[in-house]
C-alpha atoms as a PDB file:
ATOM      1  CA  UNK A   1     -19.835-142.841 -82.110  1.00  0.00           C
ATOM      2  CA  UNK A   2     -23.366-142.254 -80.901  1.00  0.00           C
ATOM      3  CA  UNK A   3     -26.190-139.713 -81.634  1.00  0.00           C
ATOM      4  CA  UNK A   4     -28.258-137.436 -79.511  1.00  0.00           C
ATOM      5  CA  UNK A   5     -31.838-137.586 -79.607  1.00  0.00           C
ATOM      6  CA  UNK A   6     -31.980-134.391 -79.661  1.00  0.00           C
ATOM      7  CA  UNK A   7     -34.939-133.381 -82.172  1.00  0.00           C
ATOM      8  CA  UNK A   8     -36.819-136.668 -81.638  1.00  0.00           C
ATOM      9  CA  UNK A   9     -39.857-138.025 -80.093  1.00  0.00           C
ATOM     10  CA  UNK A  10     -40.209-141.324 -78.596  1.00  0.00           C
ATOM     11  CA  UNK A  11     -43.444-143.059 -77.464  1.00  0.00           C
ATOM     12  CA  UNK A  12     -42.622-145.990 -74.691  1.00  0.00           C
ATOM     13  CA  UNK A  13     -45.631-148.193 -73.581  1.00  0.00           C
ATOM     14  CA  UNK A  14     -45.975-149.706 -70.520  1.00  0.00           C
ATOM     15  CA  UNK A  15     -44.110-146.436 -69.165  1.00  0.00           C
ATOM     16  CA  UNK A  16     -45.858-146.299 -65.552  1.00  0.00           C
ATOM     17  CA  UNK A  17     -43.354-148.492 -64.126  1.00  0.00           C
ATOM     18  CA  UNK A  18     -40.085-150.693 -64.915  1.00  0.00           C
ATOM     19  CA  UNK A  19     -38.486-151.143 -67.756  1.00  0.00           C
ATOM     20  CA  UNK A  20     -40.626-148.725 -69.363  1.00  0.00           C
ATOM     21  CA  UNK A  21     -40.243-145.803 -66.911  1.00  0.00           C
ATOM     22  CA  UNK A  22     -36.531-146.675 -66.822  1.00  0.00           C
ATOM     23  CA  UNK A  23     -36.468-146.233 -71.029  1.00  0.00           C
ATOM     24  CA  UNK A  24     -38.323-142.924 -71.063  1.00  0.00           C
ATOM     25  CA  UNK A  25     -36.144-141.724 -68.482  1.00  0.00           C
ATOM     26  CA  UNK A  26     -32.913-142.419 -70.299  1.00  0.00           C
ATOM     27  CA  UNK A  27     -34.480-141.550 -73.738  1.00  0.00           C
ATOM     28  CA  UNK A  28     -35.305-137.922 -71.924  1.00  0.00           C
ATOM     29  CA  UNK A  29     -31.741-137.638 -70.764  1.00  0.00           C
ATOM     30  CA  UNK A  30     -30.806-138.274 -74.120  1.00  0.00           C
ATOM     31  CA  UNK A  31     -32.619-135.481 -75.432  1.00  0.00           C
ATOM     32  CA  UNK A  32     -35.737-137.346 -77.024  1.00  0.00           C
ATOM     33  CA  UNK A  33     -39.206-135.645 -76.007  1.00  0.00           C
ATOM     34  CA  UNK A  34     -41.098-138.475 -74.937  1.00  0.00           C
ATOM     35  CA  UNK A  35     -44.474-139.893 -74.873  1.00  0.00           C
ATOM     36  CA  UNK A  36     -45.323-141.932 -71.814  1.00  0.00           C
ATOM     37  CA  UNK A  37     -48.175-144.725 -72.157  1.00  0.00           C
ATOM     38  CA  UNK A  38     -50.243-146.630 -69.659  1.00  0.00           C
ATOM     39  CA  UNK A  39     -53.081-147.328 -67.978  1.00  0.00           C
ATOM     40  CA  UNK A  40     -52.179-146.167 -64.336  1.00  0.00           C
ATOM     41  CA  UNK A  41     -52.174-142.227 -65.164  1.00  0.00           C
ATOM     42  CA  UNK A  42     -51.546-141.580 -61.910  1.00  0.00           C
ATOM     43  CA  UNK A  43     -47.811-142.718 -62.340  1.00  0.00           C
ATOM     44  CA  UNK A  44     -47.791-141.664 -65.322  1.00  0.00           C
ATOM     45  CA  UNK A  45     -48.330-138.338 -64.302  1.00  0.00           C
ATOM     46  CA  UNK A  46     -45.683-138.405 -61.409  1.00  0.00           C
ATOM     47  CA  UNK A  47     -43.354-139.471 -64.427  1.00  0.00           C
ATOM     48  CA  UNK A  48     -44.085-136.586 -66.648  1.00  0.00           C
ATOM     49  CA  UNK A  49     -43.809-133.933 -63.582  1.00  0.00           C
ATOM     50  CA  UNK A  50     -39.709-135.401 -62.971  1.00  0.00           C
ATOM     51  CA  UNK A  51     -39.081-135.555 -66.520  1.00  0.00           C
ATOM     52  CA  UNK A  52     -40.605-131.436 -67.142  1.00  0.00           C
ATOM     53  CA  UNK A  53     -38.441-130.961 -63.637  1.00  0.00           C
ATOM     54  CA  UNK A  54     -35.506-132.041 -65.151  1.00  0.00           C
ATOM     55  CA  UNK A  55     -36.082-129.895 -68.430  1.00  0.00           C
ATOM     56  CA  UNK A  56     -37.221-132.719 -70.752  1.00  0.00           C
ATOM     57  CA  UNK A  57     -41.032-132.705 -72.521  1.00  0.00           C
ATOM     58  CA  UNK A  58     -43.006-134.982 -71.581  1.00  0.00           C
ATOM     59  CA  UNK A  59     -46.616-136.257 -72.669  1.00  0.00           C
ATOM     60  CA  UNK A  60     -48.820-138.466 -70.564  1.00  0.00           C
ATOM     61  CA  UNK A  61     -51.076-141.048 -72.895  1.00  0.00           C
ATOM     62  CA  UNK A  62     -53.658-143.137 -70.644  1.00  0.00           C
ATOM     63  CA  UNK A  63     -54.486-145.847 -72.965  1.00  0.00           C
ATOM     64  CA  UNK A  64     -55.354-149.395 -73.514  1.00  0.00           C
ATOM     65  CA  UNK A  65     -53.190-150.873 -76.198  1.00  0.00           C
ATOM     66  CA  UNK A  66     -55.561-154.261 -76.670  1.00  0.00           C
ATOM     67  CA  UNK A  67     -57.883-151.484 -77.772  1.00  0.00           C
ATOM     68  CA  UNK A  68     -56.936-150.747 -81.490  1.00  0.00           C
ATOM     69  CA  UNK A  69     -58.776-147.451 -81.318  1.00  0.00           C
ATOM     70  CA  UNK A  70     -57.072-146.229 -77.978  1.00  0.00           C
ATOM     71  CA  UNK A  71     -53.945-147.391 -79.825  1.00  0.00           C
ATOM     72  CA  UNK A  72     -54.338-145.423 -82.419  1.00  0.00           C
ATOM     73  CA  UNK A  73     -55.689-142.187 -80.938  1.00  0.00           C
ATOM     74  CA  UNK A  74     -52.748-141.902 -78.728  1.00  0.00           C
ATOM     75  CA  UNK A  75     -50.248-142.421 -81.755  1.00  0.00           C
ATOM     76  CA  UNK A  76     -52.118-139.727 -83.357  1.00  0.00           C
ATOM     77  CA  UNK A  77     -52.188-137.387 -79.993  1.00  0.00           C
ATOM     78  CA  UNK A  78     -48.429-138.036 -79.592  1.00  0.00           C
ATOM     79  CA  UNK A  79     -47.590-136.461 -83.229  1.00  0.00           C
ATOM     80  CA  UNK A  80     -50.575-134.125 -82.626  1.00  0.00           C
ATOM     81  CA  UNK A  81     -48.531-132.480 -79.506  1.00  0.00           C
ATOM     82  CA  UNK A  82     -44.957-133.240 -80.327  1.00  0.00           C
ATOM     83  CA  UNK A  83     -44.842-132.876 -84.136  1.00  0.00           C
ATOM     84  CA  UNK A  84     -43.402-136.052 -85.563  1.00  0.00           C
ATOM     85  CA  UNK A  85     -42.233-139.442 -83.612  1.00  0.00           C
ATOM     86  CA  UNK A  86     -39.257-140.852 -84.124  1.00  0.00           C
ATOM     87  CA  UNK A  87     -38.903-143.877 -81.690  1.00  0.00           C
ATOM     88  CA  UNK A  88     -41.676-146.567 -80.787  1.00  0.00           C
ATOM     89  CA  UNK A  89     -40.529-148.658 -77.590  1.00  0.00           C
ATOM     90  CA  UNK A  90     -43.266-151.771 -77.612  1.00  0.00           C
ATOM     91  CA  UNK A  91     -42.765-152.387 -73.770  1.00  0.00           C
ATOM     92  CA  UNK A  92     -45.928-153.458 -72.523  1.00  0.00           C
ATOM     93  CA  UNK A  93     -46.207-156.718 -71.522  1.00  0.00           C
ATOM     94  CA  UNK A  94     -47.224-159.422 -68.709  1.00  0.00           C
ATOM     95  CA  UNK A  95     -46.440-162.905 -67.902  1.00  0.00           C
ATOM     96  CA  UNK A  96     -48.687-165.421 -66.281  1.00  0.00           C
ATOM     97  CA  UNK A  97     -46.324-168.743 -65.527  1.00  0.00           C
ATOM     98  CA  UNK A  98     -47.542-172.411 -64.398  1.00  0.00           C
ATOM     99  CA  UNK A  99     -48.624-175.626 -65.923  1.00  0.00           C
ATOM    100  CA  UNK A 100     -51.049-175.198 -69.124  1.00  0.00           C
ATOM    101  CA  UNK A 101     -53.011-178.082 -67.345  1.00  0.00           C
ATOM    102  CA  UNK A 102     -53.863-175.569 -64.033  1.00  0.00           C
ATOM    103  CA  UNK A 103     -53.504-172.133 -66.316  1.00  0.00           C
ATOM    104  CA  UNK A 104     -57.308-169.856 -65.873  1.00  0.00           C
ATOM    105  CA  UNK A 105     -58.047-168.998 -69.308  1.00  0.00           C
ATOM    106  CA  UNK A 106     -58.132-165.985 -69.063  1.00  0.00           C
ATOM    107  CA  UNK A 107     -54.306-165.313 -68.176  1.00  0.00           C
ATOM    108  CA  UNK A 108     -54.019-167.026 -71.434  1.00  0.00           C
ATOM    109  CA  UNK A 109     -56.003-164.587 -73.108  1.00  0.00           C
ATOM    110  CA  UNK A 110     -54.526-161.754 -71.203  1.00  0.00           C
ATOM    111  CA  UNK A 111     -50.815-162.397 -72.638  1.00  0.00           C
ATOM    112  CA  UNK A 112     -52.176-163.010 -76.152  1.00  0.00           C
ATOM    113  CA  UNK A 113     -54.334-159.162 -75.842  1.00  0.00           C
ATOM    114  CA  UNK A 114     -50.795-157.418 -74.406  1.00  0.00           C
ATOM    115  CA  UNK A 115     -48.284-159.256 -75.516  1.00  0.00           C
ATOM    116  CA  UNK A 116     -48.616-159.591 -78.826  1.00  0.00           C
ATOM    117  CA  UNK A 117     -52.565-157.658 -80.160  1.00  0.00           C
ATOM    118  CA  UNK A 118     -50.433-155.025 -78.030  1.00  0.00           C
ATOM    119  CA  UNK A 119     -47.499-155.087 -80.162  1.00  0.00           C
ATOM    120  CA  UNK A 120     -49.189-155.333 -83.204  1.00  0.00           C
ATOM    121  CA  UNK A 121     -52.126-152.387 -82.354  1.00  0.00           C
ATOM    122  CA  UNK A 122     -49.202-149.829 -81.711  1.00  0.00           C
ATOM    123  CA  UNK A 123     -46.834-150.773 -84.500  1.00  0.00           C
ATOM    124  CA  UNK A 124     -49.679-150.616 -86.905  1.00  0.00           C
ATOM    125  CA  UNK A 125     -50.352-147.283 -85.739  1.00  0.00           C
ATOM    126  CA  UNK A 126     -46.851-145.697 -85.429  1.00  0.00           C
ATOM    127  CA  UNK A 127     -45.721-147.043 -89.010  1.00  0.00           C
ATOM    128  CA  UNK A 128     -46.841-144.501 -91.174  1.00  0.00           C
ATOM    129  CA  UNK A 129     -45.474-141.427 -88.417  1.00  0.00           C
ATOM    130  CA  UNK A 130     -42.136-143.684 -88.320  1.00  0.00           C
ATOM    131  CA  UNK A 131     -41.458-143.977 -91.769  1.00  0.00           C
ATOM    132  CA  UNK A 132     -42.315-140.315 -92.166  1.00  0.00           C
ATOM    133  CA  UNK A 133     -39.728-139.292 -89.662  1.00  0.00           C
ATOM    134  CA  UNK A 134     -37.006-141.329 -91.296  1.00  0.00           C
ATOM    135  CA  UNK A 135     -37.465-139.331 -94.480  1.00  0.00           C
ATOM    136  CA  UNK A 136     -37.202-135.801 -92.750  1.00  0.00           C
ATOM    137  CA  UNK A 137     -35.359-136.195 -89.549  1.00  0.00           C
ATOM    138  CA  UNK A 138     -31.320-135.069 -89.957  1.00  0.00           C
ATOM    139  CA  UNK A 139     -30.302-138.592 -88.100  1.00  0.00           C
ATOM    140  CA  UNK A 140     -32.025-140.492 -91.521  1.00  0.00           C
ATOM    141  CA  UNK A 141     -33.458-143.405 -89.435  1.00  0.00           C
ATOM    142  CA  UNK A 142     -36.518-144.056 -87.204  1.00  0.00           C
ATOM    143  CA  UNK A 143     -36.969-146.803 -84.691  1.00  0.00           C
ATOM    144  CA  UNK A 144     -39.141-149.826 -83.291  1.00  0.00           C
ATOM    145  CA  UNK A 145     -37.810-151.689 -80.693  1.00  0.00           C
ATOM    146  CA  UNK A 146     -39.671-154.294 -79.417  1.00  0.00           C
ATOM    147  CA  UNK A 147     -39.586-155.516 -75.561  1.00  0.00           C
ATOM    148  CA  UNK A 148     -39.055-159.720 -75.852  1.00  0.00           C
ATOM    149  CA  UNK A 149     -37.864-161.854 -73.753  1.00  0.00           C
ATOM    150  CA  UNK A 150     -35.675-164.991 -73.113  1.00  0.00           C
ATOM    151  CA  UNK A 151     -38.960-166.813 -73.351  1.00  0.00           C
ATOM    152  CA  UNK A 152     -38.738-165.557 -76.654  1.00  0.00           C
ATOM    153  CA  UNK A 153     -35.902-167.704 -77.768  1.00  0.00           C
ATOM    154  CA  UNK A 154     -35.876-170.962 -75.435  1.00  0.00           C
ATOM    155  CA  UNK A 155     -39.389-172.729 -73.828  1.00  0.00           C
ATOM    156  CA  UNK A 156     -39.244-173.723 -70.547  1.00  0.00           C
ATOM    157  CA  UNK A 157     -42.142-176.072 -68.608  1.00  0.00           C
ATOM    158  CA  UNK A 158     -44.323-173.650 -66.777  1.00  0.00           C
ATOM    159  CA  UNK A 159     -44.106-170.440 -69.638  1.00  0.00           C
ATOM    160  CA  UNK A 160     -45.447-172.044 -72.661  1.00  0.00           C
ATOM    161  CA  UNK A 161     -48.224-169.480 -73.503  1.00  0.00           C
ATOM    162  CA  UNK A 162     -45.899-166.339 -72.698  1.00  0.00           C
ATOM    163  CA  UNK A 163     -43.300-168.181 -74.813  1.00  0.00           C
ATOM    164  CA  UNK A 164     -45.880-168.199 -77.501  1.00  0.00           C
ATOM    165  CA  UNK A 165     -46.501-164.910 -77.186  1.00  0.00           C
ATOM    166  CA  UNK A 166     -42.673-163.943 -77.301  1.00  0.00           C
ATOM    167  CA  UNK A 167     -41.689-166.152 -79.603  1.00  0.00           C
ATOM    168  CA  UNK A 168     -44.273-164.447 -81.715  1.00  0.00           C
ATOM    169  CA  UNK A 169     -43.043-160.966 -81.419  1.00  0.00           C
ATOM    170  CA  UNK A 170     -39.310-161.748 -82.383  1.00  0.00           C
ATOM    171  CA  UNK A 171     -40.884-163.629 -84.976  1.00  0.00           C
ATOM    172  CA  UNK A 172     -43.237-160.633 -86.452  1.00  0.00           C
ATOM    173  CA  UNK A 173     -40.128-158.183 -85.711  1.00  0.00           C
ATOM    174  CA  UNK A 174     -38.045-160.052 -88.205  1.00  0.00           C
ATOM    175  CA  UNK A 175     -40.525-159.807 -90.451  1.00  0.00           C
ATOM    176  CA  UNK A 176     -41.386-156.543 -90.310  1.00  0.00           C
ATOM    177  CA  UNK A 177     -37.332-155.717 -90.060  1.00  0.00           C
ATOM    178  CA  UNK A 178     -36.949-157.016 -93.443  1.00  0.00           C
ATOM    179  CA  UNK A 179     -40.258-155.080 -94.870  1.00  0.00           C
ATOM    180  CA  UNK A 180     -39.081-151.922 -93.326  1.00  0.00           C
ATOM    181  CA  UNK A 181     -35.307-151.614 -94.658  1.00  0.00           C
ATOM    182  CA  UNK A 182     -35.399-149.771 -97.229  1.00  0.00           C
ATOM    183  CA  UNK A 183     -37.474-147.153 -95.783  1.00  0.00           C
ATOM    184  CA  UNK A 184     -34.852-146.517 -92.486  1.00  0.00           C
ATOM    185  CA  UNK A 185     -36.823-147.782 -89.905  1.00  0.00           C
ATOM    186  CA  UNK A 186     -34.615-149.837 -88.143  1.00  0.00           C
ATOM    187  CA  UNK A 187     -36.508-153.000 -86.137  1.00  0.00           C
ATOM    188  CA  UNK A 188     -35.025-153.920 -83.025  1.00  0.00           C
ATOM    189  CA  UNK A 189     -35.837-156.663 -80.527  1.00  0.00           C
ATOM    190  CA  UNK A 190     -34.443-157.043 -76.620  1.00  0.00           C
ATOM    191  CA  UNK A 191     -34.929-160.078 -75.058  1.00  0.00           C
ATOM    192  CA  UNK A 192     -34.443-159.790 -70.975  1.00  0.00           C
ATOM    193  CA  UNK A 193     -33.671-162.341 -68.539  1.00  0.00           C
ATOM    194  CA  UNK A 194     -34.939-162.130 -64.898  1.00  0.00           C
ATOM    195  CA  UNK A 195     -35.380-158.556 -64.063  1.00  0.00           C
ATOM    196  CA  UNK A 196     -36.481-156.976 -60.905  1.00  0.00           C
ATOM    197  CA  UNK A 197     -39.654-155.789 -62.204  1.00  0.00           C
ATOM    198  CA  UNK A 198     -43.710-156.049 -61.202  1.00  0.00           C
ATOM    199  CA  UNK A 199     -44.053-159.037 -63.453  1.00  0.00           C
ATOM    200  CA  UNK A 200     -43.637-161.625 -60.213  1.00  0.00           C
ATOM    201  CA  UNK A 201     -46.607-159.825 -58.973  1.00  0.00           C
ATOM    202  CA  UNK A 202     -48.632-161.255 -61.801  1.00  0.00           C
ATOM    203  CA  UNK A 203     -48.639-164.500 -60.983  1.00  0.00           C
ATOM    204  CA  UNK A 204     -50.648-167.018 -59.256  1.00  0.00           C
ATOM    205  CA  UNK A 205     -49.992-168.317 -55.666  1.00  0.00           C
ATOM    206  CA  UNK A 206     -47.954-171.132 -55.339  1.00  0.00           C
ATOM    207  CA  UNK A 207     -46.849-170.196 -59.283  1.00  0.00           C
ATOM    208  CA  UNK A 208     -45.226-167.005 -57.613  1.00  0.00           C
ATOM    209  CA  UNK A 209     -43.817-169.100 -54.951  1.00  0.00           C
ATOM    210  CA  UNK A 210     -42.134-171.234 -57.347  1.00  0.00           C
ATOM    211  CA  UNK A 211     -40.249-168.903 -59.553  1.00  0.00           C
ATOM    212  CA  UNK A 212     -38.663-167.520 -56.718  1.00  0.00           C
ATOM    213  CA  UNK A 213     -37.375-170.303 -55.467  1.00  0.00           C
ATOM    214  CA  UNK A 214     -36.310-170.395 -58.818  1.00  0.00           C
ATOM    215  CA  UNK A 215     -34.447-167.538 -59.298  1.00  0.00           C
ATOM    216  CA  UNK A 216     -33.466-166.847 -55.657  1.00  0.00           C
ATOM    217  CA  UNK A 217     -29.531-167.164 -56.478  1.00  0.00           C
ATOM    218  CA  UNK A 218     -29.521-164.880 -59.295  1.00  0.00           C
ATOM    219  CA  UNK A 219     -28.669-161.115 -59.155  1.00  0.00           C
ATOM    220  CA  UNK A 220     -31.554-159.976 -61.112  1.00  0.00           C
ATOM    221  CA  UNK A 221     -31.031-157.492 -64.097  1.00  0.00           C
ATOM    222  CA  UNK A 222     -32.526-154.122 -63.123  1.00  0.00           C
ATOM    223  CA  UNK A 223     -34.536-152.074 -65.649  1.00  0.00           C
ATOM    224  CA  UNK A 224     -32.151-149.618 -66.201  1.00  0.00           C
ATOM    225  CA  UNK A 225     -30.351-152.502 -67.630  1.00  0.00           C
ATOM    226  CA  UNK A 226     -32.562-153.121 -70.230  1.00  0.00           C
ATOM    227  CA  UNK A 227     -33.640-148.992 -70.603  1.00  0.00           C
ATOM    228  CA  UNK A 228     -29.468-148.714 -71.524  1.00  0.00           C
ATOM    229  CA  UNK A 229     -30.081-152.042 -74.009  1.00  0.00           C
ATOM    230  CA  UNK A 230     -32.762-149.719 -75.822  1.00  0.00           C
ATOM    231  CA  UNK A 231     -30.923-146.720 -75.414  1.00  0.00           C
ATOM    232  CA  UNK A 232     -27.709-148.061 -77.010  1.00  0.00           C
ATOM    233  CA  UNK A 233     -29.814-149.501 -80.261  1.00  0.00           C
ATOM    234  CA  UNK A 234     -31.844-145.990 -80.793  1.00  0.00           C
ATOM    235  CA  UNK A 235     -29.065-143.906 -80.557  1.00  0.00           C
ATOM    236  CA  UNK A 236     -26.530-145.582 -83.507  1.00  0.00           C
ATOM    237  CA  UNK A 237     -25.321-143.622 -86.562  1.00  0.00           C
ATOM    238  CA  UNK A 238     -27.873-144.437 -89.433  1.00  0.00           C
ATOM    239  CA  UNK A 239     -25.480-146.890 -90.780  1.00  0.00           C
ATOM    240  CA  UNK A 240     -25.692-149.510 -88.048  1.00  0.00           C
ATOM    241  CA  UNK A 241     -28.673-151.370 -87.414  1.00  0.00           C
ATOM    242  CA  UNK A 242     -28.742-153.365 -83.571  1.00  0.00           C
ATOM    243  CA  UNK A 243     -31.632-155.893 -84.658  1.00  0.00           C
ATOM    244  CA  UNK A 244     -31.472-158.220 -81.665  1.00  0.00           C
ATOM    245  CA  UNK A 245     -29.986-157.748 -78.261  1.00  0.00           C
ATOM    246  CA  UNK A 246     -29.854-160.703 -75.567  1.00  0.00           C
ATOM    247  CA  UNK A 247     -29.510-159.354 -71.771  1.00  0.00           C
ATOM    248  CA  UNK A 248     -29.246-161.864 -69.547  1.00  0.00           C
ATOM    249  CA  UNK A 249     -28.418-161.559 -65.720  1.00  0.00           C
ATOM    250  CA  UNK A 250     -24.948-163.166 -65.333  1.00  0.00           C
ATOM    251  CA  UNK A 251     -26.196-166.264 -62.774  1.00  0.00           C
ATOM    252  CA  UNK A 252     -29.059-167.068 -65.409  1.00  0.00           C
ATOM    253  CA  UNK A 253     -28.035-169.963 -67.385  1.00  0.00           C
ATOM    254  CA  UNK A 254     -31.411-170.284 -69.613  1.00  0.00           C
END
């Protein structure tokens, strides 16, 4: 048996496009009010206006989580408008792929400040509001579920600084799983395989060139795969706790 979300607030970063627009979608349709965070406002915006269409409430947060203070402030503005929050989705993310030996330092740098600063910025923020809302909210529980990644669980040549980074997340998520158990806040991790997302547009040429020769036999996962992955964790009876979830696409074999 599942719960509505009825009564709840979710914030979901990285929200102007992918998995993250797929996950406040479905979290709206579930009945969550949700906060939508990016930097692209514009989509962001465009978001917010279907969701209101559709009857949900909706809150548009332009923010840069490497910034601890933008991190913070739009935590605070989310409870500020909607009253509580409920559910943090850690979405955000980007990958920059290729050999460390050719790899600009600065893509480097750019998966560290997202990827995992990211992570940590917005879950330092949202803990107090989370724990909070598992004492007072009728469903007893809160969540944080953290977007990983297969690169998260096995290295491959050519991803060895986003596996770092995703390695690092699952890592801090178990942690923080264990820390957080008494209190009801359930910590969740999904790891995705290939998905059809923006991510491919990251990279480098002949890098981007590469992977897609790579992955050119595989039906790629879509994000409303992996928005129904966080959906099904968020929305258990108090009593269960869905602390990792591995999506791969069905051709993907690592």
């Amino acid at each position: 048996m599942t719960e509505s979300l009825t009564g709840t607030v979710a914030l979901i970063t990285g929200a102007s496009s992918g998995i993250g627009q797929a996950t406040a979608r479905t979290l709206a349709a579930a009945g969550a009010s949700v906060a939508v965070l990016a930097r692209r406002v514009d989509r962001l915006t465009a978001l917010a206006d279907e969701l209101r269409a559709r009857g949900a409430t909706a809150l548009v947060l332009e923010a840069d989580i490497t910034d601890p203070r933008q991190a913070q402030a739009a935590v605070e503005h989310t409870v500020a408008q909607l009253g509580r929050l409920d559910t943090l989705v850690n979405n955000a993310g980007t990958m920059h792929a290729g050999p460390v030996a050719d790899a600009p330092a600065e893509e480097w740098e750019r998966m560290v400040a997202v990827n995992v600063n990211g992570v940590l910025h917005m879950t330092r923020a949202a803990l107090p509001h989370l724990v909070r809302a598992a004492q007072d909210s009728p469903r007893q529980v809160a969540d944080l579920v953290t977007i990983s990644s297969t690169a998260g669980r096995v290295a491959r040549a050519g991803t060895a600084v986003y596996s770092l980074t995703k390695f690092g997340v699952t890592a801090f998520s178990e942690s923080l799983r264990q820390e957080l158990q008494p209190q009801r806040v359930r910590v969740g991790v999904v790891e995705p395989g290939t998905v059809d997302t923006e991510l491919a547009s990251h990279q480098r040429d002949g890098v981007r060139e590469a992977i897609q020769r790579q992955i050119q036999d595989i039906e790629m996962l879509r994000p409303q795969d992996i928005a129904d992955a966080v959906a099904y964790i968020v929305t258990r009876e108090c009593r269960v706790a869905v602390n990792e979830m591995l999506v791969r696409a069905a051709e993907q074999t690592w």
